[in-house]
Protein backbone atom coordinates (compact mmCIF):
# COMPACT_ATOMS: atom_id res chain seq x y z
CA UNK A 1 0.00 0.00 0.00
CA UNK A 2 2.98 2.02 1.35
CA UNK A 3 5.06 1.36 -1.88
CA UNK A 4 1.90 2.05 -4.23
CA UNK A 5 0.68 5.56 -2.99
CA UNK A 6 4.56 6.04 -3.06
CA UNK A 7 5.23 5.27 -6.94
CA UNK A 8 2.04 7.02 -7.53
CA UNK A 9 3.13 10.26 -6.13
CA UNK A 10 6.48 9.72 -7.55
CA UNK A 11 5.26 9.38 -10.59
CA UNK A 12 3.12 12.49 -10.26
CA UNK A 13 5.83 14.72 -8.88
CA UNK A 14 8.34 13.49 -12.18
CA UNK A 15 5.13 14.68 -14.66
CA UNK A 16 4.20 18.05 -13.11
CA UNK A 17 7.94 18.62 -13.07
CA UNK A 18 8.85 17.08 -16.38
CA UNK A 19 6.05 19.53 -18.02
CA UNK A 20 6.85 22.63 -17.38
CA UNK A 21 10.38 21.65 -17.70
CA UNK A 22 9.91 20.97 -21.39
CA UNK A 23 7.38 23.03 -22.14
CA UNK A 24 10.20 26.12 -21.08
CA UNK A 25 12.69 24.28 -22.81
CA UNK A 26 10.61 24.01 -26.34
């Protein structure tokens, strides 16, 4: 359960921060 919400807001933090990221970038 731990390990789940974990990855999930893992993966959440990389996309919200991997957006803007490229979007400044392009």
């Amino acid at each position: 359960m731990v390990k789940r919400s974990f990855l999930k807001r893992a993966s959440a933090t990389a996309a919200t921060a991997s957006a803007p990221a490229s979007s400044t970038a392009s």
